[in-house]
Protein backbone atom coordinates (compact mmCIF):
# COMPACT_ATOMS: atom_id res chain seq x y z
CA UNK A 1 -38.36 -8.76 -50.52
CA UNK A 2 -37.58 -12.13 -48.56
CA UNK A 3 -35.04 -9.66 -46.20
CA UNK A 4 -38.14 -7.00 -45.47
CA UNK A 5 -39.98 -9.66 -44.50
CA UNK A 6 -37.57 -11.67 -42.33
CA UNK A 7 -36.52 -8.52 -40.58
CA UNK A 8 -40.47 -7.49 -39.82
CA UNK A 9 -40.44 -11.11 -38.79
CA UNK A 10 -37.31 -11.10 -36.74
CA UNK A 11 -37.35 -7.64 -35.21
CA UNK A 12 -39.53 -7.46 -32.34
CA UNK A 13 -38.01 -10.59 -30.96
CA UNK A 14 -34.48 -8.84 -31.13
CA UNK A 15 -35.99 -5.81 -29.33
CA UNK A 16 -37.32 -8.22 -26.83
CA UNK A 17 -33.89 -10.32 -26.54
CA UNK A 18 -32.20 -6.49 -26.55
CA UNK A 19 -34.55 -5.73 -23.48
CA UNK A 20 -33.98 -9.06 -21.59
CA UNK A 21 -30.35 -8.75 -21.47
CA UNK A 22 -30.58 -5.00 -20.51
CA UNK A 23 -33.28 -6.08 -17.60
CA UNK A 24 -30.80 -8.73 -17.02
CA UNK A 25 -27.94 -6.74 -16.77
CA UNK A 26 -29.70 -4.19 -14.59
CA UNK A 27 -30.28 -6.94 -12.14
CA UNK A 28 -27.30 -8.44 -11.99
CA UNK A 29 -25.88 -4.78 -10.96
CA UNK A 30 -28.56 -3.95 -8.06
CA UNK A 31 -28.62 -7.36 -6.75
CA UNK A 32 -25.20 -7.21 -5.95
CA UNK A 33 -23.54 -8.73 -3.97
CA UNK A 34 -25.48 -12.03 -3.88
CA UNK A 35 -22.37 -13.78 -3.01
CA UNK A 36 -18.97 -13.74 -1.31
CA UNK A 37 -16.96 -11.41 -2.32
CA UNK A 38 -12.65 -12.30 -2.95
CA UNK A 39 -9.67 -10.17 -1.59
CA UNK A 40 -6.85 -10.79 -3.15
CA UNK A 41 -4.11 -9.45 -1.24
CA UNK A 42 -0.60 -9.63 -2.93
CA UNK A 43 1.55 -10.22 0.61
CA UNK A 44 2.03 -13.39 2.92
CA UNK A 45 -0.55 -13.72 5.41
CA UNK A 46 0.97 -11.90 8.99
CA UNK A 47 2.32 -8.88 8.85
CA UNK A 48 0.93 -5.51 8.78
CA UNK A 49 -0.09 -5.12 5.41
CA UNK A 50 -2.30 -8.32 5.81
CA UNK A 51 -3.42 -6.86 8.48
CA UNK A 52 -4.72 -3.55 7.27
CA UNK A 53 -6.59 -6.00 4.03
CA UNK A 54 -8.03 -8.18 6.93
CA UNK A 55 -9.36 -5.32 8.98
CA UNK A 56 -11.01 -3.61 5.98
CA UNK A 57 -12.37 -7.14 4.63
CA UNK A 58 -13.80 -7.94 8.06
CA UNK A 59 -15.91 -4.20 7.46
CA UNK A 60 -17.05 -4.33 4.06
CA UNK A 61 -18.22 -8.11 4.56
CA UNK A 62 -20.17 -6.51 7.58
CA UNK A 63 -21.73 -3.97 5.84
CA UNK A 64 -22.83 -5.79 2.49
CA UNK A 65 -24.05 -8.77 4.04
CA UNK A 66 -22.08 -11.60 2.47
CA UNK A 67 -18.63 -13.09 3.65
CA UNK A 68 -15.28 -10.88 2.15
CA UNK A 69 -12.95 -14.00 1.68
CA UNK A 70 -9.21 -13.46 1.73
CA UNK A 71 -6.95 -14.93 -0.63
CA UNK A 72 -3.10 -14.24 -0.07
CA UNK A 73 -1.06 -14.13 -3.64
CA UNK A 74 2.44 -13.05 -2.30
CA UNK A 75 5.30 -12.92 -5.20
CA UNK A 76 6.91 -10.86 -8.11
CA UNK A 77 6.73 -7.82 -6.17
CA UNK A 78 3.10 -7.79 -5.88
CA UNK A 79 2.69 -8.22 -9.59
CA UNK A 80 1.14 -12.28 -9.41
CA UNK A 81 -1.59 -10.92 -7.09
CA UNK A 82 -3.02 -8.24 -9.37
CA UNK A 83 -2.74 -10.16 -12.30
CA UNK A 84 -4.63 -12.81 -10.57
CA UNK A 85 -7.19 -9.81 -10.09
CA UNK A 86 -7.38 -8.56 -13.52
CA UNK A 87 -7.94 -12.28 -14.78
CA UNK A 88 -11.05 -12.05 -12.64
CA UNK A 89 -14.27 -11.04 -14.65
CA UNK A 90 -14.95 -7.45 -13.87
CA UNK A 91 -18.18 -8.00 -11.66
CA UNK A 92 -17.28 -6.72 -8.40
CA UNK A 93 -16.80 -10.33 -6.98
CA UNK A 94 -13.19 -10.06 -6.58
CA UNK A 95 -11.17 -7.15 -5.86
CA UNK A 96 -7.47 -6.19 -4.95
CA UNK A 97 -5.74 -4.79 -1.74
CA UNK A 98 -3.61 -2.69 -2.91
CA UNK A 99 -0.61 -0.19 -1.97
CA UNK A 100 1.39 2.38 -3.03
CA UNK A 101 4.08 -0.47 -3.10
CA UNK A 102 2.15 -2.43 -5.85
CA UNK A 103 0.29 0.57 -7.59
CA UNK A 104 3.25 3.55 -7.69
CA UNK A 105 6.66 1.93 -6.90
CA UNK A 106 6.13 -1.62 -8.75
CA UNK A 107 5.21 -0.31 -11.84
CA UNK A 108 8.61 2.37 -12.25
CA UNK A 109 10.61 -0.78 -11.09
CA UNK A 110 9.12 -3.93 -13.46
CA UNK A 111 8.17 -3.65 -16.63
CA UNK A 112 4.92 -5.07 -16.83
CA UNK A 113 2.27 -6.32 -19.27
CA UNK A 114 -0.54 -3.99 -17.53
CA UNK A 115 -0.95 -0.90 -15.88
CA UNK A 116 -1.50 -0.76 -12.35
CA UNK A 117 -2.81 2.93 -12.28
CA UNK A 118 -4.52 2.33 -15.49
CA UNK A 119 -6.03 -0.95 -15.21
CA UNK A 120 -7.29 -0.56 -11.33
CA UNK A 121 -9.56 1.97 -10.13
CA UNK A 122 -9.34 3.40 -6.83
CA UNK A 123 -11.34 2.70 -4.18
CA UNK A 124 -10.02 4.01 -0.89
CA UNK A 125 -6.96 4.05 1.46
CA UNK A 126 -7.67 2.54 4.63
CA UNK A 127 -4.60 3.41 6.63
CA UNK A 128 -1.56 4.98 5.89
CA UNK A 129 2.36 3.96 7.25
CA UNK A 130 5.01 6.33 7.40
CA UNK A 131 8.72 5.01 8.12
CA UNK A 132 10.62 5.22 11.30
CA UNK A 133 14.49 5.78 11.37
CA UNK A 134 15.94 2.70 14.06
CA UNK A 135 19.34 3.50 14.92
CA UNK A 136 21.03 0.96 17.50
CA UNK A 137 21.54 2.54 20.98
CA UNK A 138 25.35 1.07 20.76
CA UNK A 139 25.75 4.24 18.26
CA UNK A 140 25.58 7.75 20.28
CA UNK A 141 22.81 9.71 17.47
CA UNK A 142 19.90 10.54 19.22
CA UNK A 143 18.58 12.92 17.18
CA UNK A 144 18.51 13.10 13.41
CA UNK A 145 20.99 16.13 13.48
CA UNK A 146 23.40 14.07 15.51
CA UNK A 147 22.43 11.17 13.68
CA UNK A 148 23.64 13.45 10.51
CA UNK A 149 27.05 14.09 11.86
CA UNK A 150 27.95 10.50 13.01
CA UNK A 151 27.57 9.09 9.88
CA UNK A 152 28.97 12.27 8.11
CA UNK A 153 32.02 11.86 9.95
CA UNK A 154 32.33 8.01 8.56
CA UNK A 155 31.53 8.49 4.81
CA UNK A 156 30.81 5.29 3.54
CA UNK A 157 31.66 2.85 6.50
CA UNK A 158 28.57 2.38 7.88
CA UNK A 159 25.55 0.17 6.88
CA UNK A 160 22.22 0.33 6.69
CA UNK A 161 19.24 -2.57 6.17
CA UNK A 162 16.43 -2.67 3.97
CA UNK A 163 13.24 -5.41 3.76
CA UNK A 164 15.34 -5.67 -0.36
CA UNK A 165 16.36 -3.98 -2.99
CA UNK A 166 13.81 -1.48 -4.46
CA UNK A 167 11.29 -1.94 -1.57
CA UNK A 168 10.27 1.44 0.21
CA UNK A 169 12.59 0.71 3.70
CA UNK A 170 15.73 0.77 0.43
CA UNK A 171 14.41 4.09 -1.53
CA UNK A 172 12.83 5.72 1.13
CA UNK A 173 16.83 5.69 2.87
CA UNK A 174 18.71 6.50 -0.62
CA UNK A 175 15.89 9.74 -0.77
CA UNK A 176 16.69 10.44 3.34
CA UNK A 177 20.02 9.84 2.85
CA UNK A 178 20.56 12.20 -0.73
CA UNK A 179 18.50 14.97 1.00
CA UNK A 180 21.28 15.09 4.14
CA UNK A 181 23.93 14.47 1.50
CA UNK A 182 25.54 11.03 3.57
CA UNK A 183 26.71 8.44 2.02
CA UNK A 184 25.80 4.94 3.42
CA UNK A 185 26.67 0.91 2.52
CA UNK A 186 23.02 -0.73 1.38
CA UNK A 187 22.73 -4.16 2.73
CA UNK A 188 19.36 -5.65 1.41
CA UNK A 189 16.75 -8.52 3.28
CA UNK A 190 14.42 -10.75 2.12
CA UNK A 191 12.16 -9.12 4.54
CA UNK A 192 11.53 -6.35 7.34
CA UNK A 193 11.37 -9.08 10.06
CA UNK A 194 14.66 -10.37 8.42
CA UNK A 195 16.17 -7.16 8.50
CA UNK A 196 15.20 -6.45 12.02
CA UNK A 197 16.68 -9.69 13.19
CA UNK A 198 19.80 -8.93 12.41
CA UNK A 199 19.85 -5.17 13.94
CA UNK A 200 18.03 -6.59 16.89
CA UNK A 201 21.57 -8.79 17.57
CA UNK A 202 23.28 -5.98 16.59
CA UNK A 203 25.24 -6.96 13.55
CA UNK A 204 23.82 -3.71 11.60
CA UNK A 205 23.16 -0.40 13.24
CA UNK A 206 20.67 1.72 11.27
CA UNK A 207 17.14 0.89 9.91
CA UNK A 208 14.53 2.49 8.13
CA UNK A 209 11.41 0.49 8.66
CA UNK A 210 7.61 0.12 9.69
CA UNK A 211 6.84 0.89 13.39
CA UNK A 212 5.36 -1.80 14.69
CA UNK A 213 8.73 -3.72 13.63
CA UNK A 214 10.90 -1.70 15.86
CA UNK A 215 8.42 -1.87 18.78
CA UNK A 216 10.43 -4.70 20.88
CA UNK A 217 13.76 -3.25 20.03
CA UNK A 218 12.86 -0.12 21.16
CA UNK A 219 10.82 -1.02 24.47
CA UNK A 220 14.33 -3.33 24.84
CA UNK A 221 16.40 -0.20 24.96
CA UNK A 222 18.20 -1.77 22.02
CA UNK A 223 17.27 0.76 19.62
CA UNK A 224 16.20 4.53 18.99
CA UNK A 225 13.73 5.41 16.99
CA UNK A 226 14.56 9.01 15.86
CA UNK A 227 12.29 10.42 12.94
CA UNK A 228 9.52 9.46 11.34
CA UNK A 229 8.96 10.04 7.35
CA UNK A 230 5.54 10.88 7.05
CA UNK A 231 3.90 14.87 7.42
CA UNK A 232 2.61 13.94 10.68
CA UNK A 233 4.26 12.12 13.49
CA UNK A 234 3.40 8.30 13.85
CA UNK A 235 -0.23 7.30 16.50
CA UNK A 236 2.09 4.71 17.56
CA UNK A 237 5.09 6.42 18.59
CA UNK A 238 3.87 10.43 19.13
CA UNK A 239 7.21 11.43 20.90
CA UNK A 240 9.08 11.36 17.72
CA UNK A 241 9.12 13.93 15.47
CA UNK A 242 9.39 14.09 11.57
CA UNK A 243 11.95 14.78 9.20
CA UNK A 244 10.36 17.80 8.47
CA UNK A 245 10.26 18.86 12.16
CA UNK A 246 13.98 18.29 12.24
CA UNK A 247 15.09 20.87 9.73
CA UNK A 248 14.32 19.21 6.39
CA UNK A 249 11.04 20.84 5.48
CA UNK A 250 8.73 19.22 3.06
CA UNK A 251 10.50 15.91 3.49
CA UNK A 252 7.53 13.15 3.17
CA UNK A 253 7.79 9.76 2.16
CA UNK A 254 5.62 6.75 3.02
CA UNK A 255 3.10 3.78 2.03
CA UNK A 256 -0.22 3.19 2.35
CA UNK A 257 -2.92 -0.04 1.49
CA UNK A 258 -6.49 0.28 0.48
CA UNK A 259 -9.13 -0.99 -1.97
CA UNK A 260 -9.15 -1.34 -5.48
CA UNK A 261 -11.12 -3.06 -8.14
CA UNK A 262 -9.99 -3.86 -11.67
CA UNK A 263 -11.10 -0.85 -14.05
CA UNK A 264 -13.78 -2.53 -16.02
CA UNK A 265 -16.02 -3.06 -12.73
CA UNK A 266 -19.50 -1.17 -12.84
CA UNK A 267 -18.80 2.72 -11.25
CA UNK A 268 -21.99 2.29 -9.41
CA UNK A 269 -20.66 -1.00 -7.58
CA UNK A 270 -17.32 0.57 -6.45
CA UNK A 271 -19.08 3.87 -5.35
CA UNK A 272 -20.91 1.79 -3.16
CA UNK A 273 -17.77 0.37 -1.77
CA UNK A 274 -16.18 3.35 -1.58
CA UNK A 275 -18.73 4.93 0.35
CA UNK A 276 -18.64 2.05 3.10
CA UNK A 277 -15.05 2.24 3.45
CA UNK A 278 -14.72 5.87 3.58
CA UNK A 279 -16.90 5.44 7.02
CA UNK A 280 -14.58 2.80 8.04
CA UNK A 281 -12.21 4.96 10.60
CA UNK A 282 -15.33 6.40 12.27
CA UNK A 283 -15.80 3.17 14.27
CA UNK A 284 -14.31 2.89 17.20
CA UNK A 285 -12.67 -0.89 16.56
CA UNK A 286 -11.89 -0.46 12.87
CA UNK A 287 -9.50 2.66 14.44
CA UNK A 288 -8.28 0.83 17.26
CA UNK A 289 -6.91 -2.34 15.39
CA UNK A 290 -5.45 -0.25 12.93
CA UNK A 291 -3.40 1.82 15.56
CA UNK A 292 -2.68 -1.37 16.80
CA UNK A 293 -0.41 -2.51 13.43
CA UNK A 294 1.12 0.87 13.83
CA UNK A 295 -0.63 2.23 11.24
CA UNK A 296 -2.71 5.66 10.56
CA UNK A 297 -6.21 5.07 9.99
CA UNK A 298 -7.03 7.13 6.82
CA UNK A 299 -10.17 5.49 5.12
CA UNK A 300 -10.05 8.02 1.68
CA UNK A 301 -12.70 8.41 -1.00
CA UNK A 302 -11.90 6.81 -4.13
CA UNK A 303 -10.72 10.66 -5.39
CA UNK A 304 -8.38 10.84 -2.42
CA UNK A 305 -6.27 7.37 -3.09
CA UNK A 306 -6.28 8.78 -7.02
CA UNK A 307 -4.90 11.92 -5.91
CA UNK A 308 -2.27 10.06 -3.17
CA UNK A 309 -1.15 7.74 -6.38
CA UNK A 310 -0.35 11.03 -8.50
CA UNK A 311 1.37 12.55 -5.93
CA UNK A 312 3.56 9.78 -4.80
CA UNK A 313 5.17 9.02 -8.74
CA UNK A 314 7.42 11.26 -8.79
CA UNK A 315 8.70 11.34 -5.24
CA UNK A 316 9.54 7.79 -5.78
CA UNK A 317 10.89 8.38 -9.48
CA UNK A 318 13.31 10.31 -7.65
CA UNK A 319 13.66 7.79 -4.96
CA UNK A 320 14.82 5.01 -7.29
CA UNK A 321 17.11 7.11 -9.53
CA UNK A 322 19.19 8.27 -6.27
CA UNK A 323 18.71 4.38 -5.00
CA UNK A 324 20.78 3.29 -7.94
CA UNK A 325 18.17 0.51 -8.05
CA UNK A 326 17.70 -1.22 -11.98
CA UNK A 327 14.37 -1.33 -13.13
CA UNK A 328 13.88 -4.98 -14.92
C-alpha cells in the first residue's frame, strides 16, 4: 500500500526530472558549439601533416563561429594522440586529425588497447598525398623502367631511405619494390626531413617520400623525381607520371589526413562537420594552401574517408608482410 502511494507520490516528479534532462540534453546538442573546439593532432607541429590539420582547423573554426584550438600530441606512432582523444568526453568539443597512417597502418603494426576504425568515426579527408620516387641525379635512372634495370643489375647493393621502420615512405618501397621484383638494402630515419638530409649530401641514392620534401633537391638538380604512387599524378609536380602510367597498372599507394571524432559523439554534430568540410576545397585559399604542402585537396564526406579506410587495409596488410616489418 505504502509503495502505491509513494510511487503516485513520486511519479510525476520523475516524469518531470525524465523531461528536464531530455530538454537538457536537446540543448546541449543544438547549442553547439558554445565553445572552442580542440584538435588534437598526433604529429609535431611543422610539417605537412600539421599543415593539412591547421588549414582545415582554420575553416571549421570559421564556419562555426568559435576558435578550433590545436593541440600537437606527437609519439607512439600516433597512438598517444588518439588516446588523448578518446579520453575526451564524447561531446564534439575535441576531435582528432587523423590519417591513414594512424587509422589503417598503426593499428596492423601495434597492438593496441582500442580500435582506431572502430572507436573513431569518420568525418572527412581533407587532402590526400601520394609518394614520389627521388632517385639522386649521380645515378643514370631517369625513368622508372631504367630505374628498374639499374638496380636489377645490382641485386641487393643498393640502399634506399625511409622516414622509419613501418612508416608509409618503408612499406610503400617494400610494395614498389616486390611488384618490380628488386631487391633493395632498407636504411630507416627518424624522420622524412632526416632522411632527406642525408640523400640531399648524397650519402644514399633512392627515396620514396612526400613531395614537398624533395622540392629543393629537385629544383637543385640533385635529384629526380621519377613516379608518383598515387592514381593520379601529383598538383605539385604534373610532369611526372605514375606507377601505373609506367607499365604497372593498378599500382596505388598513398596517405591521406582528415577529421575524425571519437565514435560516441552525437551523429547530428559530426554531420554538421562533415558537411562544412566537405565544402572546404571549393574555396579558393583552402585549395591553394593545400597545393602549397604538396598535397591534393580532397575534402570527402564522412562515407568517402569510411570507404578510403576499407580500401587501404589490405593494400597495406600486404605492404607490411613484404616489408618484413614486426608488428609489436
Amino acid at each position: 500500500m505504502l509503495s502505491r502511494v509513494l510511487g503516485r507520490l513520486l511519479a510525476p516528479a520523475c516524469l518531470a526530472l525524465l523531461a528536464a534532462f531530455g530538454t537538457g540534453h536537446a540543448r546541449a546538442q543544438g547549442s553547439w558549439p558554445d565553445r572552442p573546439i580542440r584538435l588534437i593532432i598526433p604529429f609535431g607541429p611543422g610539417g605537412v601533416s600539421d599543415g593539412i590539420g591547421r588549414i582545415g582547423a582554420e575553416w571549421l573554426s570559421r564556419h562555426i563561429g568559435q576558435p578550433v584550438v590545436v593541440e600537437n600530441r606527437p609519439g607512439g606512432g600516433g597512438a598517444i594522440g588518439m588516446e588523448a582523444a578518446l579520453r575526451s568526453p564524447a561531446d564534439g568539443y575535441t576531435l582528432l586529425h587523423a590519417s591513414a597512417s594512424h587509422v589503417v597502418v598503426l593499428p596492423l603494426m601495434q597492438r593496441l588497447p582500442f580500435d582506431p576504425q572502430q572507436d573513431f568515426a569518420p568525418i572527412s579527408i581533407i587532402a590526400g598525398n601520394s609518394l614520389v620516387l627521388g632517385v639522386s641525379t649521380s645515378l643514370g635512372p631517369k625513368t622508372l623502367a631504367e630505374f628498374r634495370d639499374y638496380v636489377a643489375a645490382r641485386p641487393g647493393q643498393l640502399d634506399y631511405a625511409s622516414g622509419g621502420t613501418g612508416g608509409l615512405s618503408h612499406l610503400g618501397m617494400a610494395y614498389l619494390l616486390k611488384r618490380m621484383d628488386l631487391r633493395m638494402e632498407h636504411v630507416p630515419y627518424r624522420s622524412g626531413p632526416l632522411a632527406m638530409q642525408d640523400v640531399m649530401g648524397g650519402r644514399i641514392h633512392v627515396y620514396l617520400g612526400n613531395a614537398v620534401e624533395m622540392m629543393p633537391a629537385r629544383e637543385a638538380g640533385t635529384l629526380r623525381t621519377i613516379a608518383v604512387t598515387g592514381a593520379q599524378r601529383s598538383a605539385l609536380l604534373p610532369d611526372v607520371p605514375t606507377v601505373a602510367e609506367q607499365g604497372y597498372p593498378g599500382f596505388q599507394i598513398g596517405t591521406w589526413n582528415g577529421l575524425a571524432a571519437p565514435a560516441g559523439v552525437p551523429a547530428e554534430i559530426r554531420e554538421r562537420i562533415g558537411a562544412i568540410m566537405a565544402r572546404a576545397c571549393a574555396d579558393d585559399g583552402v585549395r591553394t594552401a593545400l597545393l602549397r604542402l604538396g598535397t591534393d585537396p580532397v575534402c570527402s564526406t564522412p562515407q568517402a574517408m569510411a570507404e578510403a579506410m576499407r580500401a587501404m587495409t589490405p593494400v597495406m596488410r600486404d605492404a607490411i608482410a613484404l616489408s618484413g616489418a614486426t608488428v609489436n
